[in-house]
C-alpha atoms as a PDB file:
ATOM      1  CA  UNK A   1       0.000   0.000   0.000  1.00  0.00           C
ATOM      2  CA  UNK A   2       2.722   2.266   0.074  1.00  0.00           C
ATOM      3  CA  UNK A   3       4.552   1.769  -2.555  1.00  0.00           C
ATOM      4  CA  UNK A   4       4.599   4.321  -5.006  1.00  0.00           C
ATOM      5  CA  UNK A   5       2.547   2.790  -8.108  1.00  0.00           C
ATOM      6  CA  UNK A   6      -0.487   1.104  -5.717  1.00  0.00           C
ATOM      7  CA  UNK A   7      -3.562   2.193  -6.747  1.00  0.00           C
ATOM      8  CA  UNK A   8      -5.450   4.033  -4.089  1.00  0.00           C
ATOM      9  CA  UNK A   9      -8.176   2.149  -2.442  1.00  0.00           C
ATOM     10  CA  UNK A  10     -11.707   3.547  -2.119  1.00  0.00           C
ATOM     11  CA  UNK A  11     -11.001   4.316   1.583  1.00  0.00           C
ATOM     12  CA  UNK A  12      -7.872   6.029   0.825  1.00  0.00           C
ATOM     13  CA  UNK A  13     -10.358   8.414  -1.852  1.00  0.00           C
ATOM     14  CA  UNK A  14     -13.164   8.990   0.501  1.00  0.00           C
ATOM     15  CA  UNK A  15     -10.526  10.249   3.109  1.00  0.00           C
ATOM     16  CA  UNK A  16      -8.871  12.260   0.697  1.00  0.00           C
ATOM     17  CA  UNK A  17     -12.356  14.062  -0.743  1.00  0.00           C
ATOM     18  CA  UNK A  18     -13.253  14.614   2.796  1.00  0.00           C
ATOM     19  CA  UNK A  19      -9.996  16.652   2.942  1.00  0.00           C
ATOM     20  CA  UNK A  20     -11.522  18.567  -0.732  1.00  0.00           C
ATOM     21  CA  UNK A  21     -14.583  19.078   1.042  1.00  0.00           C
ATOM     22  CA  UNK A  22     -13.545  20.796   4.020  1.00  0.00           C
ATOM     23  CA  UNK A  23     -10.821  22.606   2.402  1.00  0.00           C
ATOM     24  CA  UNK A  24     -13.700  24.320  -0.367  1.00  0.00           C
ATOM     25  CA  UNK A  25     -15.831  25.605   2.347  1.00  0.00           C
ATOM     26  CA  UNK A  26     -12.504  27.191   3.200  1.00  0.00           C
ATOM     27  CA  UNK A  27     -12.418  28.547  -0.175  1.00  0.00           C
ATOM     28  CA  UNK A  28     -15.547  29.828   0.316  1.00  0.00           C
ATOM     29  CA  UNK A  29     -15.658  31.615   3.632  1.00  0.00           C
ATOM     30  CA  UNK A  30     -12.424  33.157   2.722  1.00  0.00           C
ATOM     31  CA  UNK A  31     -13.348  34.710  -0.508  1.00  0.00           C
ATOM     32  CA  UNK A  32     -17.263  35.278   0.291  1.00  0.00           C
ATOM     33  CA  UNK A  33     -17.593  35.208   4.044  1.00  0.00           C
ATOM     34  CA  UNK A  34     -20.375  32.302   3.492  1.00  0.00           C
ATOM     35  CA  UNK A  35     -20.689  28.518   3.370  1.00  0.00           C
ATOM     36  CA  UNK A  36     -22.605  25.835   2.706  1.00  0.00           C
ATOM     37  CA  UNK A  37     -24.296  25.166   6.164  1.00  0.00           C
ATOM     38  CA  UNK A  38     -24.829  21.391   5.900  1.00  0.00           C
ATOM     39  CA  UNK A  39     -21.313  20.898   4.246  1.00  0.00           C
ATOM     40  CA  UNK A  40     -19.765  22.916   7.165  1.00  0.00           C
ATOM     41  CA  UNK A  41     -22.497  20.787   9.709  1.00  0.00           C
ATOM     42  CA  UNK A  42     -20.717  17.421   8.171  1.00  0.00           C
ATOM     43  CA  UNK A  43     -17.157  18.217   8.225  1.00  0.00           C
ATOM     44  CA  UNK A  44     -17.776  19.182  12.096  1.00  0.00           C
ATOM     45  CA  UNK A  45     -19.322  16.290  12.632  1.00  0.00           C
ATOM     46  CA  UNK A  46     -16.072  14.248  11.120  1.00  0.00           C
ATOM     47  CA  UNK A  47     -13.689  16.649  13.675  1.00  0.00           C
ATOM     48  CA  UNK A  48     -15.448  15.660  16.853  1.00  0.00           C
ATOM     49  CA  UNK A  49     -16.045  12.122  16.013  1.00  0.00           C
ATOM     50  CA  UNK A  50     -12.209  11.269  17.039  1.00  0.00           C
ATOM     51  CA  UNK A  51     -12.961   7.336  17.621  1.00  0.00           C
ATOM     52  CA  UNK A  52     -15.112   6.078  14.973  1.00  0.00           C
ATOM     53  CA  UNK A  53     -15.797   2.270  14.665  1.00  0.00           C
ATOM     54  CA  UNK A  54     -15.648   2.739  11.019  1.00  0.00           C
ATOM     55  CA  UNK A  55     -14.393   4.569   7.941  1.00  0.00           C
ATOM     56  CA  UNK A  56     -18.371   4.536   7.066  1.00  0.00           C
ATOM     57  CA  UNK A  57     -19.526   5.493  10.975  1.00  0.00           C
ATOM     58  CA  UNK A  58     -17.354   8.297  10.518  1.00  0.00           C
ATOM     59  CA  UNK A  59     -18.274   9.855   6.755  1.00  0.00           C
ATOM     60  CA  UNK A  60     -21.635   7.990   6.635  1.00  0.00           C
ATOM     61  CA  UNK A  61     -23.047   7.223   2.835  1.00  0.00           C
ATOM     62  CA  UNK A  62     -20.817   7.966  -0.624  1.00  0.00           C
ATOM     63  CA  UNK A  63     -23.617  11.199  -0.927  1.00  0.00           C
ATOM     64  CA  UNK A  64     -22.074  12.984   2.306  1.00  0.00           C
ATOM     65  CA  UNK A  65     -18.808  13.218   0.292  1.00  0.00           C
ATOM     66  CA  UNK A  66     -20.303  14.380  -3.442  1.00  0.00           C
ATOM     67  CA  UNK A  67     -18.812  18.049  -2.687  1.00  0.00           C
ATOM     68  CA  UNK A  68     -15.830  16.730  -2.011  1.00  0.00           C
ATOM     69  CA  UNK A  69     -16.009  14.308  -4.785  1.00  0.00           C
ATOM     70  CA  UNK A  70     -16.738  16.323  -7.243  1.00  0.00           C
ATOM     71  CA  UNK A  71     -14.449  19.176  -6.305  1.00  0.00           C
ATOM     72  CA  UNK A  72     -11.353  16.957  -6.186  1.00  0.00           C
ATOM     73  CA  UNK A  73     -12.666  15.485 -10.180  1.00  0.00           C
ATOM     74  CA  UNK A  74     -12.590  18.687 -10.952  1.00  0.00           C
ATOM     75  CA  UNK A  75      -9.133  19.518 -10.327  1.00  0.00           C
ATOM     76  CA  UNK A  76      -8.095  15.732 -10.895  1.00  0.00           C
ATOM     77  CA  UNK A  77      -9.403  16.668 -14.317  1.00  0.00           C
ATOM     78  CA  UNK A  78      -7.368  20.084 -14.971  1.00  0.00           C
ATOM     79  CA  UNK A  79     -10.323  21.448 -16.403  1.00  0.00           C
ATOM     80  CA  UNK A  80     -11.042  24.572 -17.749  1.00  0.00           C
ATOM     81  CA  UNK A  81     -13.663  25.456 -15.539  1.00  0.00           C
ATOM     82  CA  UNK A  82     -11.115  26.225 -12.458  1.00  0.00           C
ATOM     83  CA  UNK A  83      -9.092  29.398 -12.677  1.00  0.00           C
ATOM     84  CA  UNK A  84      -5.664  28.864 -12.297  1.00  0.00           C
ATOM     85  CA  UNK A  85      -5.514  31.031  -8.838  1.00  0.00           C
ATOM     86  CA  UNK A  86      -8.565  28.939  -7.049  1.00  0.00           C
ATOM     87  CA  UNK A  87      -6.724  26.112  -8.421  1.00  0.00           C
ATOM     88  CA  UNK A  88      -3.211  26.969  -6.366  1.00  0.00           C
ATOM     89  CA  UNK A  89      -5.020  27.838  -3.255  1.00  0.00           C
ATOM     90  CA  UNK A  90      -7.147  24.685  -2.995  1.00  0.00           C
ATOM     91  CA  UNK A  91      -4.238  22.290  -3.603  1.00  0.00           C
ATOM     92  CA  UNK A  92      -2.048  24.218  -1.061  1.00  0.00           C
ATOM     93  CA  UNK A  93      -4.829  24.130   1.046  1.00  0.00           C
ATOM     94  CA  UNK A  94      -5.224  20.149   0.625  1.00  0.00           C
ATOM     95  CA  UNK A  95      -1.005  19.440   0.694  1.00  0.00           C
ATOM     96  CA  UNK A  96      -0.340  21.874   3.795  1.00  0.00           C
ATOM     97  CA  UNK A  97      -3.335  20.107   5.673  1.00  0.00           C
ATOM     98  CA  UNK A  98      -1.876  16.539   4.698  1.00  0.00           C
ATOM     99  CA  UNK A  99       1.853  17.599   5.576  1.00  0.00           C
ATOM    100  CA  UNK A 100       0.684  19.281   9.148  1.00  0.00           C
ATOM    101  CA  UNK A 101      -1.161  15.624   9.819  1.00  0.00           C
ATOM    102  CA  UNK A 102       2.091  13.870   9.172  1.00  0.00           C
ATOM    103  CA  UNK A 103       3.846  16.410  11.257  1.00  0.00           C
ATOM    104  CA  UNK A 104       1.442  15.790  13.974  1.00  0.00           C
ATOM    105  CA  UNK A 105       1.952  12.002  13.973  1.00  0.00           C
ATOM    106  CA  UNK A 106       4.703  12.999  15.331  1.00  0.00           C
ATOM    107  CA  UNK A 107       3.881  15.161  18.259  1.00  0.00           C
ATOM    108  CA  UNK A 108       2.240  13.059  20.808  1.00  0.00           C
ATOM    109  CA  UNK A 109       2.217  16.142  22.938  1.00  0.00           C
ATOM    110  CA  UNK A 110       0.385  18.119  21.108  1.00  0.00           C
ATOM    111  CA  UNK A 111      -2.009  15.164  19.922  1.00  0.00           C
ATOM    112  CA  UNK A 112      -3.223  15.117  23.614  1.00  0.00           C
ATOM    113  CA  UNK A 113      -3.465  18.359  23.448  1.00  0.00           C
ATOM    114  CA  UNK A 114      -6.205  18.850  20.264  1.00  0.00           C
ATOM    115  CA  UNK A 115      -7.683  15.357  21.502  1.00  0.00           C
ATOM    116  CA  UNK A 116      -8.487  17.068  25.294  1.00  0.00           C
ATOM    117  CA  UNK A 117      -9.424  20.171  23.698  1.00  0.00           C
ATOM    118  CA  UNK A 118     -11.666  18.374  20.525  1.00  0.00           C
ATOM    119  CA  UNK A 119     -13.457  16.049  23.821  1.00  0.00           C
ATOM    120  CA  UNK A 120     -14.364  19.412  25.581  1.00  0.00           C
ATOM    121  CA  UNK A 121     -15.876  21.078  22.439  1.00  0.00           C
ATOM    122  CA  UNK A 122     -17.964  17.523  21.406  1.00  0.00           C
ATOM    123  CA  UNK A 123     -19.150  18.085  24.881  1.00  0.00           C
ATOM    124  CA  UNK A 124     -20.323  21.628  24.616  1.00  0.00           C
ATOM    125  CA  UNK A 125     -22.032  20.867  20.594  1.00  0.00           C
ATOM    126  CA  UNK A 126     -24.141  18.699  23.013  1.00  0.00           C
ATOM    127  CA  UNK A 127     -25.183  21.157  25.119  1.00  0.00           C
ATOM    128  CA  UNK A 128     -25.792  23.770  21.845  1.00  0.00           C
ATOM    129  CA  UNK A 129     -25.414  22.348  18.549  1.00  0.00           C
ATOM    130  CA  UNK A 130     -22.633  21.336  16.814  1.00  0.00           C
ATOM    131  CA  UNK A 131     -22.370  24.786  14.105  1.00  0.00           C
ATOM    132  CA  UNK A 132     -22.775  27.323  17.213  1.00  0.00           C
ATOM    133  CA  UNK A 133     -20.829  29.836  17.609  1.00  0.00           C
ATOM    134  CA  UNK A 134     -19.525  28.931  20.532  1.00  0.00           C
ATOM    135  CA  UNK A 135     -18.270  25.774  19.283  1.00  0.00           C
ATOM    136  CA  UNK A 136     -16.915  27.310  16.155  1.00  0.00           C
ATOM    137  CA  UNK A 137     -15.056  29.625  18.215  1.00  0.00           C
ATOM    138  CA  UNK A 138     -13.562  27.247  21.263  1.00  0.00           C
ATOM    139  CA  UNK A 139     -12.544  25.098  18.154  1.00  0.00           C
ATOM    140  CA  UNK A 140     -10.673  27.969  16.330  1.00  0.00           C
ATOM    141  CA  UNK A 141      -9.034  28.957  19.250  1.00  0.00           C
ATOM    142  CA  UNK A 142      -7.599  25.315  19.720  1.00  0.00           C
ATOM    143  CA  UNK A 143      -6.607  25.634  16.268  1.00  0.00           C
ATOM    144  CA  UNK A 144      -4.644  28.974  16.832  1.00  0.00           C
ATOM    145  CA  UNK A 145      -3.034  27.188  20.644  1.00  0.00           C
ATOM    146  CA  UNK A 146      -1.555  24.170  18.940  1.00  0.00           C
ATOM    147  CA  UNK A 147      -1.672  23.942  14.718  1.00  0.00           C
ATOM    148  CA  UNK A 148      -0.967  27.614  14.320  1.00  0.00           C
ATOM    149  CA  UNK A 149       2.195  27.295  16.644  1.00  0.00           C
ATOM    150  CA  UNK A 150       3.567  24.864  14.628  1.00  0.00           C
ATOM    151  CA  UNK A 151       6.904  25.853  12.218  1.00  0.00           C
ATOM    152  CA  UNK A 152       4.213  25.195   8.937  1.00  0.00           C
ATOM    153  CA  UNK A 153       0.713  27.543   8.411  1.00  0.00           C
ATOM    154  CA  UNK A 154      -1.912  27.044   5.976  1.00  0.00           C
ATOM    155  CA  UNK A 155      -1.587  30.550   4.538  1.00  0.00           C
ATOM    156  CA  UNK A 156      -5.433  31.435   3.792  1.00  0.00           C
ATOM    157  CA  UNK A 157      -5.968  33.745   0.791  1.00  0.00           C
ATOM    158  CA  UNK A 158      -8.614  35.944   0.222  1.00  0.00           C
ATOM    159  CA  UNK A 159     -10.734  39.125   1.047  1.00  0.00           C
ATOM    160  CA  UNK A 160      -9.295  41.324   4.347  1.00  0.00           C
ATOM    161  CA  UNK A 161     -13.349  42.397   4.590  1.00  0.00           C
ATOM    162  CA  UNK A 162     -14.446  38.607   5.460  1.00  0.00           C
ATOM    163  CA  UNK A 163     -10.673  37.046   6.516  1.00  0.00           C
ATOM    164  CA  UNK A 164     -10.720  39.912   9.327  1.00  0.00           C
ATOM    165  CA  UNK A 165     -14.151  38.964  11.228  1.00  0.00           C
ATOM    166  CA  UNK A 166     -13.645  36.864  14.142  1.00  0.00           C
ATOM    167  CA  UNK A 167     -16.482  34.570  13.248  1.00  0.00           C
ATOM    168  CA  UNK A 168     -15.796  34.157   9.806  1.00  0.00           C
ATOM    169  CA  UNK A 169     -11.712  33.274  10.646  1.00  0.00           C
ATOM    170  CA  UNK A 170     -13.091  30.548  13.243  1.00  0.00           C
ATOM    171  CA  UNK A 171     -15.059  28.680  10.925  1.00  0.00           C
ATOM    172  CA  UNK A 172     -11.780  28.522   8.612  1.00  0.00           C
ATOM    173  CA  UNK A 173      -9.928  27.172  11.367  1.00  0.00           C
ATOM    174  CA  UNK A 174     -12.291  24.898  11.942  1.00  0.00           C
ATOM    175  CA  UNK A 175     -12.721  23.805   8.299  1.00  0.00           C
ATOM    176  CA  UNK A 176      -8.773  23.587   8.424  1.00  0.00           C
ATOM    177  CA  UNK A 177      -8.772  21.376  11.900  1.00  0.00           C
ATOM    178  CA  UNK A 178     -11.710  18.852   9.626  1.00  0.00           C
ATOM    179  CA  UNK A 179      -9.136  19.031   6.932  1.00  0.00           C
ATOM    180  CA  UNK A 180      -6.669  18.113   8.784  1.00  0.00           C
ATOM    181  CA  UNK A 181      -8.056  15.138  10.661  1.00  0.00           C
ATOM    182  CA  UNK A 182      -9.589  13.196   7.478  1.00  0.00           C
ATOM    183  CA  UNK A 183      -5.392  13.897   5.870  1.00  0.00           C
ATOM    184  CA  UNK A 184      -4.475  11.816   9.102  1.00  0.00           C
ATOM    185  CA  UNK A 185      -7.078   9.005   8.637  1.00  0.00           C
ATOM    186  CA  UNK A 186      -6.165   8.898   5.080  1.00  0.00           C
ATOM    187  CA  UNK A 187      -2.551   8.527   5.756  1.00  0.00           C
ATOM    188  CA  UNK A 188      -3.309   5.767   8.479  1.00  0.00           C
ATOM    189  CA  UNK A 189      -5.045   4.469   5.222  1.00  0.00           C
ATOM    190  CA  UNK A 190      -1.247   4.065   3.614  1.00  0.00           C
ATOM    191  CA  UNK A 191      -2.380   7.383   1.819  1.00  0.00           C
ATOM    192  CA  UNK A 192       1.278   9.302   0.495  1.00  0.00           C
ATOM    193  CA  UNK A 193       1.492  12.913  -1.120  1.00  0.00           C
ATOM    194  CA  UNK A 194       2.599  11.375  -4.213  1.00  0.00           C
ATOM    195  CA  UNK A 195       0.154   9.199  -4.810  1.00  0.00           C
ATOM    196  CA  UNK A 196      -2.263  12.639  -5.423  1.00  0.00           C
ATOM    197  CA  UNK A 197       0.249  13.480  -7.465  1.00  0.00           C
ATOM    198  CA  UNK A 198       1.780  10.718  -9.536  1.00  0.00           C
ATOM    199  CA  UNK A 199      -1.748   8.280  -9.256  1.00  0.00           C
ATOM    200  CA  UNK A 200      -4.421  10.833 -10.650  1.00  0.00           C
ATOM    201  CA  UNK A 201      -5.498   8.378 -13.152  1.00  0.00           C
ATOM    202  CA  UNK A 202      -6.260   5.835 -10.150  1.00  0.00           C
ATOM    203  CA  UNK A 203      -8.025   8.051  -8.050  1.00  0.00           C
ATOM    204  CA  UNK A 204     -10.167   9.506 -11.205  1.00  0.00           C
ATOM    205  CA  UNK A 205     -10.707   5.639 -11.712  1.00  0.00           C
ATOM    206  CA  UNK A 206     -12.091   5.202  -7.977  1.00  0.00           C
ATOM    207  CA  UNK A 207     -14.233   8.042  -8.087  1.00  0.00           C
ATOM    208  CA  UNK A 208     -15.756   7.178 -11.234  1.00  0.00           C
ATOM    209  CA  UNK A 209     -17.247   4.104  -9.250  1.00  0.00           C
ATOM    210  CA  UNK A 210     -18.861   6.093  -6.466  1.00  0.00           C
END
């Protein structure tokens, strides 16, 4: 499974368009301030869930992932459709998010750290719900304590009049913290940078059968 020319498994994909699908409401809230409420409600759901009994208890049905699907196609595809400039920030988005999670791996400290912190805010969506504010922002500020410490940052791109409100830069952060977990899960999956880039064909392949 990790050697270079495996094809990636279907688990390995649904990881990886989980990462797509966080990463474009990123996209979104950066350049528009808004998001897709049931997208953002689904990759929460995949952040707090730390133990899942399953790959499919975690991301439920193939339909939860379509955004994330299709948005990773898209740029498996090189189409025309994507301007060259969403294009770069997306992928940077996805490779920075799957090189923090391998960096993480590594930091058992700070692993305890996100897990304590991810276990209080599950606790308080239960109380509230799991896209309040308050949960957005507890999140976020985890997020700032222990990923934005770390020698990498996901450089976010965008417009100063949305990146600059508090409660639009939390829901990034926590878009980036769903990112992030689903790149770890897909590298427990034997999931490698350069499969995403040397094994488009694959993956294009494995999507195609979703």
């Amino acid at each position: 499974m990790n050697n270079l020319f495996s094809k990636p498994t279907k688990q390995q994909t649904l990881a990886l368009a989980a990462i797509f699908q966080a990463t474009h409401q990123v996209y979104k809230l950066a350049h528009t301030g808004d998001s897709d409420r049931d997208k953002m409600e689904f990759s929460m759901s995949t952040l707090l869930n730390q133990n899942p009994d399953s790959l499919e208890n975690l991301y439920g049905p193939v339909e939860n992932l379509q955004d994330g699907i299709d948005t990773m196609q898209t740029f498996l595809e090189n189409t025309n459709s994507v301007t060259d400039l969403r294009k770069k920030e997306m992928i940077g988005y996805v490779m920075s998010s799957i090189h923090l999670a391998s960096k993480l791996s590594n930091n058992k400290q700070l692993l305890i750290k996100i897990e304590n912190g991810i276990n209080n805010a599950r606790q308080q969506a239960e109380h509230f719900s799991i896209t309040h504010e308050n949960v957005y922002s507890n999140i976020g500020a985890l997020y700032q304590d222990t990923v934005s410490k770390m020698r990498l940052r996901i450089q976010v791109m965008g417009s100063a009049v949305y990146l600059q409100q508090s409660g639009v830069a939390a829901r990034i952060r926590c878009m980036l913290f769903a990112a992030i977990r689903s790149a770890f899960l897909w590298r427990q999956l034997g999931g490698k940078r350069r499969h995403l880039l040397f094994q488009r064909k694959a993956l294009l392949e494995v999507i195609s059968t979703q």
